[in-house]
PDB file of N, CA and C in Angstrom:
ATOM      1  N   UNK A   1     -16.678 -29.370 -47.685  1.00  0.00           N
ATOM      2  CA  UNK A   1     -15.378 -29.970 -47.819  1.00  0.00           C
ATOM      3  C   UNK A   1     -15.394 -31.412 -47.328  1.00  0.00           C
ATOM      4  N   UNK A   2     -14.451 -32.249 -47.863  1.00  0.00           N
ATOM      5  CA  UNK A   2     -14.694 -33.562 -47.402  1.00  0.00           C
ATOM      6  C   UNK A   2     -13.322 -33.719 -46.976  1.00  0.00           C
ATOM      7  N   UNK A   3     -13.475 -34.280 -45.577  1.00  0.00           N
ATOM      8  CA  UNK A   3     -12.418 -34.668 -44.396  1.00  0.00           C
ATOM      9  C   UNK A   3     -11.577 -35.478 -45.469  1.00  0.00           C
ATOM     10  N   UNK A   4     -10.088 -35.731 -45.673  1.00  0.00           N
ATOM     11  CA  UNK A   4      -8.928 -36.677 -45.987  1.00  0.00           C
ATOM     12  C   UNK A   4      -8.620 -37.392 -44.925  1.00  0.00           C
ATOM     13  N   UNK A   5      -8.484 -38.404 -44.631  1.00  0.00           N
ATOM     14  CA  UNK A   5      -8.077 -39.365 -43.510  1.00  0.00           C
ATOM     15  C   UNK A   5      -6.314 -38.567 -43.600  1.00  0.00           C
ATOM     16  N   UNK A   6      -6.256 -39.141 -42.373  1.00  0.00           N
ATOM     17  CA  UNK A   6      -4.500 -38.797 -42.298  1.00  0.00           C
ATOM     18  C   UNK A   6      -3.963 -40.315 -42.907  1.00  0.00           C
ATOM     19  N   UNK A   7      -3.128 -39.606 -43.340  1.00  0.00           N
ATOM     20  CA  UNK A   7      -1.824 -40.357 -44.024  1.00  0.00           C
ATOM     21  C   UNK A   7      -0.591 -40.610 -43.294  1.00  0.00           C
ATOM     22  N   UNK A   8      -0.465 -41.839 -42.679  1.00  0.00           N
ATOM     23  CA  UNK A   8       0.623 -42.197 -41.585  1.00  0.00           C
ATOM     24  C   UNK A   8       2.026 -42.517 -42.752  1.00  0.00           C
ATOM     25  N   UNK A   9       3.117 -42.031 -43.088  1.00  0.00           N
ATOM     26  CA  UNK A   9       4.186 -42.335 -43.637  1.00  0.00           C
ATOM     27  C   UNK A   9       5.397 -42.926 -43.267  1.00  0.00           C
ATOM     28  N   UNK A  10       5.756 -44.151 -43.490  1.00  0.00           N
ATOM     29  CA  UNK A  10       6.933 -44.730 -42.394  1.00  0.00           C
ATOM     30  C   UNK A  10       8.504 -44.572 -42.628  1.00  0.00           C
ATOM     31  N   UNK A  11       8.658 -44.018 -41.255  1.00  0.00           N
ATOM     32  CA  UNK A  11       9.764 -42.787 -41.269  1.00  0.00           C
ATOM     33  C   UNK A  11      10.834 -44.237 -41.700  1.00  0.00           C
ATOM     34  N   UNK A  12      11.630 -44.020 -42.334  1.00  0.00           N
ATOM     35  CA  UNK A  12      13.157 -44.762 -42.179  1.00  0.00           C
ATOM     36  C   UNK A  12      13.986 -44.704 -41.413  1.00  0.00           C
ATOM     37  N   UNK A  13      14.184 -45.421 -40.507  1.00  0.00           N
ATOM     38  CA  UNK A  13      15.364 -45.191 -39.784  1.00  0.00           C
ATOM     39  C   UNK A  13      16.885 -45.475 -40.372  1.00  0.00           C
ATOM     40  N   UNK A  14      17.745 -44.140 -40.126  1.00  0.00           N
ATOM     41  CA  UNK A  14      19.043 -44.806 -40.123  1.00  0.00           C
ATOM     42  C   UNK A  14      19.926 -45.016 -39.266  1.00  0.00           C
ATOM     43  N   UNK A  15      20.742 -45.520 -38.870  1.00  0.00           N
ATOM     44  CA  UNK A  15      21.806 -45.904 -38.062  1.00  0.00           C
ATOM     45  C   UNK A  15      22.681 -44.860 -38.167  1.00  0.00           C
ATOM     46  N   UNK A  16      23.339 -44.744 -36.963  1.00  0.00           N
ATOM     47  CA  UNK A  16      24.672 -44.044 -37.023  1.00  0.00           C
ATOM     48  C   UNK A  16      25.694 -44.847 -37.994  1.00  0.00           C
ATOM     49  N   UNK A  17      25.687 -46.089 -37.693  1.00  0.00           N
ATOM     50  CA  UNK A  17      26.709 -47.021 -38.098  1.00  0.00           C
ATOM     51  C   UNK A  17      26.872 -46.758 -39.960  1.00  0.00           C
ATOM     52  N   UNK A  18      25.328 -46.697 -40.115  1.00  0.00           N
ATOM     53  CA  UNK A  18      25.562 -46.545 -41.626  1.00  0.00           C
ATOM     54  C   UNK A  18      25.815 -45.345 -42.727  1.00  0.00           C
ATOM     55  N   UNK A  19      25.393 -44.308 -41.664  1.00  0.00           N
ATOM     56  CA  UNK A  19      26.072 -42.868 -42.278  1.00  0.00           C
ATOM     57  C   UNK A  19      27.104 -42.490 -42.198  1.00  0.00           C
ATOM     58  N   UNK A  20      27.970 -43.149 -41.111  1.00  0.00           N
ATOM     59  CA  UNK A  20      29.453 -42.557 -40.803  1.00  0.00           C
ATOM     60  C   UNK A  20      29.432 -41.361 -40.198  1.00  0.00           C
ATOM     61  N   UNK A  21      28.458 -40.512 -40.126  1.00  0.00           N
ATOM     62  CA  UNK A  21      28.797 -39.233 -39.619  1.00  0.00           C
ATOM     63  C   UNK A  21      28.828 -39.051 -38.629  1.00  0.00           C
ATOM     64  N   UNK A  22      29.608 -38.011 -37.755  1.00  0.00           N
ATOM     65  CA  UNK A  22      29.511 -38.079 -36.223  1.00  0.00           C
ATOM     66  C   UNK A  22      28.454 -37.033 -35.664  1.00  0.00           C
ATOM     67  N   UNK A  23      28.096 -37.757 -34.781  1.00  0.00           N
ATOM     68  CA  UNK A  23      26.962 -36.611 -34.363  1.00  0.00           C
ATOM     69  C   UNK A  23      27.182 -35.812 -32.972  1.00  0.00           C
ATOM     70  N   UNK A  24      28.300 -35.969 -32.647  1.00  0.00           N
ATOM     71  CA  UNK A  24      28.567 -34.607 -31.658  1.00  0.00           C
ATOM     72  C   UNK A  24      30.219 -34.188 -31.717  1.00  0.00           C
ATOM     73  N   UNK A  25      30.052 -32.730 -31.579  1.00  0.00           N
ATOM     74  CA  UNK A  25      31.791 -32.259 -32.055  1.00  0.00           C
ATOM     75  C   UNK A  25      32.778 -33.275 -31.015  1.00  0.00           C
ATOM     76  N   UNK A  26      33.713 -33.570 -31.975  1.00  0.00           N
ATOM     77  CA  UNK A  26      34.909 -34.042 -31.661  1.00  0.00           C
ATOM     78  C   UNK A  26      35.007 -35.168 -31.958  1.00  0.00           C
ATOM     79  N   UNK A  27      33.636 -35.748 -32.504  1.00  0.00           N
ATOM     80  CA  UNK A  27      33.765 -37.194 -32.412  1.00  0.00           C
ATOM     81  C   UNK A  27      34.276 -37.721 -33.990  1.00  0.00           C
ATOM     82  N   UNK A  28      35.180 -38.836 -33.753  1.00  0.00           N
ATOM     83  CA  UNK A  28      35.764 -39.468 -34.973  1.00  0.00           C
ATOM     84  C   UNK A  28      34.740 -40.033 -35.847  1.00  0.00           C
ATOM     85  N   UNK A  29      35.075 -39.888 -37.287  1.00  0.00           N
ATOM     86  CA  UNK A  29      34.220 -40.979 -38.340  1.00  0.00           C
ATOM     87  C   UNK A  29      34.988 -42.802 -38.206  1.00  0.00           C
ATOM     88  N   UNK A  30      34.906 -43.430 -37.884  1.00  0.00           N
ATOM     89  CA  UNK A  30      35.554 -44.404 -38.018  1.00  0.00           C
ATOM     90  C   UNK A  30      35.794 -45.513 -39.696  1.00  0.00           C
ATOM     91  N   UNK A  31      36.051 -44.182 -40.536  1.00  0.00           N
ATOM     92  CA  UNK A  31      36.346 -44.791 -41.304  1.00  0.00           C
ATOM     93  C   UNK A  31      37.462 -45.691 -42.117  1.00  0.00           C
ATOM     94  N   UNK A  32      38.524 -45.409 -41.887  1.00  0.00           N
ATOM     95  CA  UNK A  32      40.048 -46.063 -41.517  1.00  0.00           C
ATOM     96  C   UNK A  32      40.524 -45.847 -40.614  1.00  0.00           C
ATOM     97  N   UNK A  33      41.805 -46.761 -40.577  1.00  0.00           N
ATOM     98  CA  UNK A  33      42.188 -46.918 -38.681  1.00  0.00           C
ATOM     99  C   UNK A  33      43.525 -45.644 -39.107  1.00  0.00           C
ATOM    100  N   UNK A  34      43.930 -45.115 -38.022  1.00  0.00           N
ATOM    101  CA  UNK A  34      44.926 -44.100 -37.791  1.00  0.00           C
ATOM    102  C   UNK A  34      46.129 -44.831 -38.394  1.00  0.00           C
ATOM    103  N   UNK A  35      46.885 -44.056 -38.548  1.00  0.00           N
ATOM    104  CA  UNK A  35      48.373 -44.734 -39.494  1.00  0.00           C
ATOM    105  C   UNK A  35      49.528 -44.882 -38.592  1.00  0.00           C
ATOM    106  N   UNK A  36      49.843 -45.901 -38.893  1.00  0.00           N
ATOM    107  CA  UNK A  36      50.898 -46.253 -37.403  1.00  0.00           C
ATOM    108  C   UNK A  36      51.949 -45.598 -37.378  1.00  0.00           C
ATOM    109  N   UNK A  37      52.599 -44.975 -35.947  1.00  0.00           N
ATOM    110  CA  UNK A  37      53.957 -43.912 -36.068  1.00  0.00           C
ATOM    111  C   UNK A  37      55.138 -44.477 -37.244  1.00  0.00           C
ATOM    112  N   UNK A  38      54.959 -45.489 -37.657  1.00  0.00           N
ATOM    113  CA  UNK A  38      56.012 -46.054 -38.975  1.00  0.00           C
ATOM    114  C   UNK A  38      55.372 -45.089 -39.986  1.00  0.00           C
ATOM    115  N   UNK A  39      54.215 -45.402 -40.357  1.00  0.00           N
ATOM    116  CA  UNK A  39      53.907 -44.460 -41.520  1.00  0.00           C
ATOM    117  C   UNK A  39      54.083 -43.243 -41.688  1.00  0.00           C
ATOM    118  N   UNK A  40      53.440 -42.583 -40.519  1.00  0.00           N
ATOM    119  CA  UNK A  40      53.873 -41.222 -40.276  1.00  0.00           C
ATOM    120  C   UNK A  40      55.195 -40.917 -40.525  1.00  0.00           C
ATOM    121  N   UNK A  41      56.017 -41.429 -39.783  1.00  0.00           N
ATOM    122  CA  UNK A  41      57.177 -41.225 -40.482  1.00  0.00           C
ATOM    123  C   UNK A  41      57.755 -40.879 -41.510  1.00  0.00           C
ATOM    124  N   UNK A  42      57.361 -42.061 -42.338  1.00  0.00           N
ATOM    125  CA  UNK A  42      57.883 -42.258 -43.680  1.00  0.00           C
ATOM    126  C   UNK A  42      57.176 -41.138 -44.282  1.00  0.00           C
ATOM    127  N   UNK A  43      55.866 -40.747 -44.126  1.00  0.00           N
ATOM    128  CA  UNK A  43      55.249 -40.106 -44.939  1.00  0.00           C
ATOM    129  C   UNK A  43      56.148 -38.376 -44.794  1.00  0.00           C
ATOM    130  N   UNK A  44      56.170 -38.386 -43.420  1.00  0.00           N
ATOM    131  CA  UNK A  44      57.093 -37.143 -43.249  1.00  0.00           C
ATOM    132  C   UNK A  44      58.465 -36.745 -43.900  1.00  0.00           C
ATOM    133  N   UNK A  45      58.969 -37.851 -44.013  1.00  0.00           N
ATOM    134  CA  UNK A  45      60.286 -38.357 -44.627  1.00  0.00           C
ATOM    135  C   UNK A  45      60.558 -37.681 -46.046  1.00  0.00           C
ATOM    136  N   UNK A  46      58.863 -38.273 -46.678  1.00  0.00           N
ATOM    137  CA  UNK A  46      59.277 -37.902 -47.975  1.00  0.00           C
ATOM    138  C   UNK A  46      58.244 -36.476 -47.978  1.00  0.00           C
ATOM    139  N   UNK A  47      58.066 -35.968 -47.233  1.00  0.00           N
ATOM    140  CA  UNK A  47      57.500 -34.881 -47.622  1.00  0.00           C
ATOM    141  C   UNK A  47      58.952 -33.835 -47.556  1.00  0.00           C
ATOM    142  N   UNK A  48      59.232 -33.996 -46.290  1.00  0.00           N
ATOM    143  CA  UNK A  48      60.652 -33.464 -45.858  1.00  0.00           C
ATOM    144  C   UNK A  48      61.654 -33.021 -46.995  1.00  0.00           C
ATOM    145  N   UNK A  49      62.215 -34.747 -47.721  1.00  0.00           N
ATOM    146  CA  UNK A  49      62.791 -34.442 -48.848  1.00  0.00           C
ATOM    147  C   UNK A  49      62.431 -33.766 -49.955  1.00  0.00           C
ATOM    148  N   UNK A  50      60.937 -33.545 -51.180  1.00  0.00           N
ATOM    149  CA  UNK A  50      60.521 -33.052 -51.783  1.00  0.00           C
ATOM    150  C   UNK A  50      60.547 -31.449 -51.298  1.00  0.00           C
ATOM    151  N   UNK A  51      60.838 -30.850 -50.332  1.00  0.00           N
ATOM    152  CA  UNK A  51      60.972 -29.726 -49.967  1.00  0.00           C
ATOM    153  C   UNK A  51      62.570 -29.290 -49.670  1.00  0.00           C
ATOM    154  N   UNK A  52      63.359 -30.492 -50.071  1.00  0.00           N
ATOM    155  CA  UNK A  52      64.838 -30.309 -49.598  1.00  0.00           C
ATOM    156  C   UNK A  52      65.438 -29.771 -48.449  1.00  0.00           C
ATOM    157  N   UNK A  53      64.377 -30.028 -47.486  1.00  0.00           N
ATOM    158  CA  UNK A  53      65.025 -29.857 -45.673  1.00  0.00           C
ATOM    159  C   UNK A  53      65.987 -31.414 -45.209  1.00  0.00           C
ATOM    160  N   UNK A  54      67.219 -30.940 -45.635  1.00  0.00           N
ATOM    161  CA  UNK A  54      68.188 -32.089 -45.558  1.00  0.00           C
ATOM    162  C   UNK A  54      67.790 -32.318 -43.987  1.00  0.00           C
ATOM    163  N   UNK A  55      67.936 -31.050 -42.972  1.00  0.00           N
ATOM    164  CA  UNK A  55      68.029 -30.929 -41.520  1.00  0.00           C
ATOM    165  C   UNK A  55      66.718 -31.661 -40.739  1.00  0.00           C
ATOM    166  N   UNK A  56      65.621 -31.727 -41.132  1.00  0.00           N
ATOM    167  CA  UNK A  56      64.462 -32.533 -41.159  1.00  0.00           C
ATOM    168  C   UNK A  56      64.682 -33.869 -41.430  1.00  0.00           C
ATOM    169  N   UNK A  57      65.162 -34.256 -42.827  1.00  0.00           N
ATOM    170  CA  UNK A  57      65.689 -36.056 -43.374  1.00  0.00           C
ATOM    171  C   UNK A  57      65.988 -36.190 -42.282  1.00  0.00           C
ATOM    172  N   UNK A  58      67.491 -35.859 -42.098  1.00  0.00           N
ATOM    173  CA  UNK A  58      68.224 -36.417 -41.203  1.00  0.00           C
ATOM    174  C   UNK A  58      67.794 -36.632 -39.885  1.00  0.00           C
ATOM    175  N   UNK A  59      66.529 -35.740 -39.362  1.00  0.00           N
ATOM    176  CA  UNK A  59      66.512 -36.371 -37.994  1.00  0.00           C
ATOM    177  C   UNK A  59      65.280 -37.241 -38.362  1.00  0.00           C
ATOM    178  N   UNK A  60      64.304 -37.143 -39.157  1.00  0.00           N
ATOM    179  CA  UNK A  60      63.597 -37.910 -39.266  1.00  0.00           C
ATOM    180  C   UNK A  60      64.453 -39.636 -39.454  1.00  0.00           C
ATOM    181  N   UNK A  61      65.023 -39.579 -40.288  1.00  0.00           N
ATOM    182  CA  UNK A  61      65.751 -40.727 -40.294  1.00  0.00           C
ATOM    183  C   UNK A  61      66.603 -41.434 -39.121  1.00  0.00           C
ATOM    184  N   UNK A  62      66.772 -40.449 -38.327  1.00  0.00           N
ATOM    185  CA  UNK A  62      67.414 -40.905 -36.729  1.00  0.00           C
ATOM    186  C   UNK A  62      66.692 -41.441 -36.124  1.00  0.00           C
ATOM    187  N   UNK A  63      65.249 -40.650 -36.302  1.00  0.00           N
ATOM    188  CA  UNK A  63      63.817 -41.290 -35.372  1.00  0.00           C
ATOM    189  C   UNK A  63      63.402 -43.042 -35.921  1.00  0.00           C
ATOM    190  N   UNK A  64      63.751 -43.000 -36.981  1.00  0.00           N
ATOM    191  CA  UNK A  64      63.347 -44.656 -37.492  1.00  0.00           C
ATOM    192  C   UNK A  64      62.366 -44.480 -38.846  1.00  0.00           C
ATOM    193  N   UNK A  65      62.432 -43.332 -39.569  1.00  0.00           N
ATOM    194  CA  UNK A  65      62.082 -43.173 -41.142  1.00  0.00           C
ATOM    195  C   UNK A  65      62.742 -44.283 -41.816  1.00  0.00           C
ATOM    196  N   UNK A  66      61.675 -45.080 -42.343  1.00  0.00           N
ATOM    197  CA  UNK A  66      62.502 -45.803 -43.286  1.00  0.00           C
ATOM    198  C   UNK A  66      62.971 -45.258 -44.785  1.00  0.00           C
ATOM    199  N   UNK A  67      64.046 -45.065 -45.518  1.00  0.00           N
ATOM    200  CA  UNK A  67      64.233 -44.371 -46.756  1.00  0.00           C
ATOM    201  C   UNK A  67      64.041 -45.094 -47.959  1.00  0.00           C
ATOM    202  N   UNK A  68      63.689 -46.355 -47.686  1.00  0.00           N
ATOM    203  CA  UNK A  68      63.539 -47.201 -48.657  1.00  0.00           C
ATOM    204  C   UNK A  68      61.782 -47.512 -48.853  1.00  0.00           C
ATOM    205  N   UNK A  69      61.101 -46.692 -48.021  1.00  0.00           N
ATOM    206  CA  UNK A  69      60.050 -46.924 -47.920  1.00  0.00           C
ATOM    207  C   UNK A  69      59.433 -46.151 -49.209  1.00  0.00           C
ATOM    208  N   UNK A  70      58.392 -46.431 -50.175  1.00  0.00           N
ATOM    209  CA  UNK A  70      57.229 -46.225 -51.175  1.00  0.00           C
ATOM    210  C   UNK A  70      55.863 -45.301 -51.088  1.00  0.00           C
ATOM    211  N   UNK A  71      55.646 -44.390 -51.347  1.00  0.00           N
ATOM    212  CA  UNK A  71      54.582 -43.962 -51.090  1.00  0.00           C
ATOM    213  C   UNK A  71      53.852 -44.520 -52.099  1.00  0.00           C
ATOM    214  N   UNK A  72      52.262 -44.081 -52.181  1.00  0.00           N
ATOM    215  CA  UNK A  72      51.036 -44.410 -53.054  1.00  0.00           C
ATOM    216  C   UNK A  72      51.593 -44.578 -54.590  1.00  0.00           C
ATOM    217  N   UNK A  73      52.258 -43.979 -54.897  1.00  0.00           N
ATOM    218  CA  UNK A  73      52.799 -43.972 -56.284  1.00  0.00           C
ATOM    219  C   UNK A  73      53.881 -44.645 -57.048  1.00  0.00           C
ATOM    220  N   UNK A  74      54.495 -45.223 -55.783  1.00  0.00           N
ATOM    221  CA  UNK A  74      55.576 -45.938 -55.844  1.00  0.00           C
ATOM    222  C   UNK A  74      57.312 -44.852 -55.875  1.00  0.00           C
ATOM    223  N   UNK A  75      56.885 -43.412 -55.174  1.00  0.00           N
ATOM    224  CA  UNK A  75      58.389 -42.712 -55.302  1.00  0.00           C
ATOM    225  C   UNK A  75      58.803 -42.807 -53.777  1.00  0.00           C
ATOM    226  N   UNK A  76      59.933 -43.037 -53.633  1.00  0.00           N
ATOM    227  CA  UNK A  76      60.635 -43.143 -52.212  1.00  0.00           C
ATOM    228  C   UNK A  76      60.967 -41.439 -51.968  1.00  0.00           C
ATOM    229  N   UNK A  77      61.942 -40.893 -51.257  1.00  0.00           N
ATOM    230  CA  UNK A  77      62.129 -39.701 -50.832  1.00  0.00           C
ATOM    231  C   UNK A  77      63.221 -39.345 -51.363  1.00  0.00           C
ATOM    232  N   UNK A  78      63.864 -40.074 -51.848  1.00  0.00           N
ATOM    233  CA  UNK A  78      65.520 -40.177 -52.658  1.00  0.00           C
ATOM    234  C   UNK A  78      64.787 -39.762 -54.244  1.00  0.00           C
ATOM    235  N   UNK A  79      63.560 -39.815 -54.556  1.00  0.00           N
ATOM    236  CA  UNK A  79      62.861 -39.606 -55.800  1.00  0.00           C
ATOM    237  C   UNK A  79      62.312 -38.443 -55.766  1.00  0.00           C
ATOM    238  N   UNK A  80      61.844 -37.994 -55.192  1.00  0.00           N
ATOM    239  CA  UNK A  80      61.684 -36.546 -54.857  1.00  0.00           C
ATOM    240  C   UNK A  80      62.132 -35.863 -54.327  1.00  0.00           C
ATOM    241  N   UNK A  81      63.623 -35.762 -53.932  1.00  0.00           N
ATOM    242  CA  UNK A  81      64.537 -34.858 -53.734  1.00  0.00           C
ATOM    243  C   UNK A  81      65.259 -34.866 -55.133  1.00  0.00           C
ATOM    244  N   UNK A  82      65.308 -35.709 -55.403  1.00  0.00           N
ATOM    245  CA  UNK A  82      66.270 -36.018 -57.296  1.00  0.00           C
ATOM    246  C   UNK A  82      65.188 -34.805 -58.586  1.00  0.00           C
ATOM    247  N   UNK A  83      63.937 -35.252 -58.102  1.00  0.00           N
ATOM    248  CA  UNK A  83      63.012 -34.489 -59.060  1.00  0.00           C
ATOM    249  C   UNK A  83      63.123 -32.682 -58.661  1.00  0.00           C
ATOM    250  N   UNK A  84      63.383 -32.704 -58.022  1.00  0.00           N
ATOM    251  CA  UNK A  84      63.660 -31.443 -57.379  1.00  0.00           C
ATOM    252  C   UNK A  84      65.618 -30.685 -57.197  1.00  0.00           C
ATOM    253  N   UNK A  85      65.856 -31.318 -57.684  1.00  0.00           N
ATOM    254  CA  UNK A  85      67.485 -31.383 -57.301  1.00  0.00           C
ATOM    255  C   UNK A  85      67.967 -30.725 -56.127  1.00  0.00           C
ATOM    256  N   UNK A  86      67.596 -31.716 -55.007  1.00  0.00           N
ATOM    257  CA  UNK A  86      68.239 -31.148 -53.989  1.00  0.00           C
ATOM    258  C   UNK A  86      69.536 -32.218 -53.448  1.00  0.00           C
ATOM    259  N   UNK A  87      70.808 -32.193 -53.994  1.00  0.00           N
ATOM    260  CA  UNK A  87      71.366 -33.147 -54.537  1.00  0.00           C
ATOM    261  C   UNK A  87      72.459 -33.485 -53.055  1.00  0.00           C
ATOM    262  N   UNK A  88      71.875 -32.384 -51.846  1.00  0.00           N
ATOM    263  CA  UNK A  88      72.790 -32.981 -50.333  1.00  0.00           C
ATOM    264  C   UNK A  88      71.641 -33.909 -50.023  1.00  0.00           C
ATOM    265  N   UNK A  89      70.668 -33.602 -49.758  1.00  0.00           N
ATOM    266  CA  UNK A  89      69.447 -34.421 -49.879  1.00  0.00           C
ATOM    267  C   UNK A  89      69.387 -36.241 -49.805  1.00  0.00           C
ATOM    268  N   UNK A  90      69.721 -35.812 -51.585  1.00  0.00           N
ATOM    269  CA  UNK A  90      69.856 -37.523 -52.490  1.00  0.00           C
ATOM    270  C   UNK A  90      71.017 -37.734 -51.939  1.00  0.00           C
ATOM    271  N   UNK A  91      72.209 -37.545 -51.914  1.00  0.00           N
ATOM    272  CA  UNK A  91      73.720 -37.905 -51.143  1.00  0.00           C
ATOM    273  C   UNK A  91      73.149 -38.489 -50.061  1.00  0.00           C
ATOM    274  N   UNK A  92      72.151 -37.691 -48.835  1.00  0.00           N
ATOM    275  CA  UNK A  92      72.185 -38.465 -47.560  1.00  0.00           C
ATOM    276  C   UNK A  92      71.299 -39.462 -47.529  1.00  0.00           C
ATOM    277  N   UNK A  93      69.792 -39.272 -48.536  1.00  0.00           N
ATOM    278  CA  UNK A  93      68.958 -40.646 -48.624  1.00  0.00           C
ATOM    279  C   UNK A  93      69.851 -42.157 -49.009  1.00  0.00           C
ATOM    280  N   UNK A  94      70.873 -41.400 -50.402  1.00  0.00           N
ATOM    281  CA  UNK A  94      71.316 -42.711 -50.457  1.00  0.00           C
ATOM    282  C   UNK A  94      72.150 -44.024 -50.020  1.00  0.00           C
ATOM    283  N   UNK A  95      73.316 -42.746 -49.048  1.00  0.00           N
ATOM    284  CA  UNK A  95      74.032 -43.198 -48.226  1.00  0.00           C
ATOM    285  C   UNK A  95      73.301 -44.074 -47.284  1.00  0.00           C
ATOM    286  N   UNK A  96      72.231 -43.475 -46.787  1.00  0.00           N
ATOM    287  CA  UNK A  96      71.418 -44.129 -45.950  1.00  0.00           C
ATOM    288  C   UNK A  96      70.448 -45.370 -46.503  1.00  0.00           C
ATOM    289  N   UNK A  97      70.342 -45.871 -47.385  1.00  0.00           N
ATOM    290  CA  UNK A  97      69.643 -46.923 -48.155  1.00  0.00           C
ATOM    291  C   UNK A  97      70.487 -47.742 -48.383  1.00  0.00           C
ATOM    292  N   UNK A  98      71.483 -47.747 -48.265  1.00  0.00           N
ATOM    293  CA  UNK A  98      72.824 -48.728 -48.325  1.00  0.00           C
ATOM    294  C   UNK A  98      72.972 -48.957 -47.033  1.00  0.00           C
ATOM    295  N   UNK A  99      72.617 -48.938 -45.805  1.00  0.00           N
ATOM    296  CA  UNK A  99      72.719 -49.416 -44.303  1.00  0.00           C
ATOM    297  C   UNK A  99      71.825 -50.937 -44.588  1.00  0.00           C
TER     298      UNK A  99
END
């Protein structure tokens, strides 16, 4: 038999930085920054309405929901309570968009 020399292969290194993945439980991906309590809000807002929990709007909107605010698609929460006909709902978004 005839000896093969070893074959040294050069490992690649990668970075944490460039995989994104976290490498011990709990730890965050830092891939977008957290959404500021405004967003949250709003986002709650219109989830709230599309489910026609007037009792939810309304306090969400006490807390500082904006109702005039847009999601990704461009529907406010007054748009998805309408698509849904929850029509105490649309009464209180709209009242409230006129402040």
């Amino acid at each position: 038999m005839v000896a093969m020399p070893a074959i040294r292969k050069k490992s690649a290194t990668i970075r944490k930085s460039e995989t994104q993945m976290p490498t011990t439980p709990g730890e965050r991906m830092p891939l977008s920054e957290e959404p500021s309590t405004q967003e949250q809000l709003n986002k709650r807002l219109i989830s709230a309405a599309n489910t026609g929990m007037l009792s939810k709007v309304q306090k969400l909107v006490d807390d500082g929901a904006d109702p005039n605010h847009k999601n990704s698609v461009g529907m406010r929460a007054v748009d998805c309570a309408r698509i849904h006909d929850y029509y105490r709902v649309v009464e209180f978004l709209e009242k409230e968009m006129k402040k």
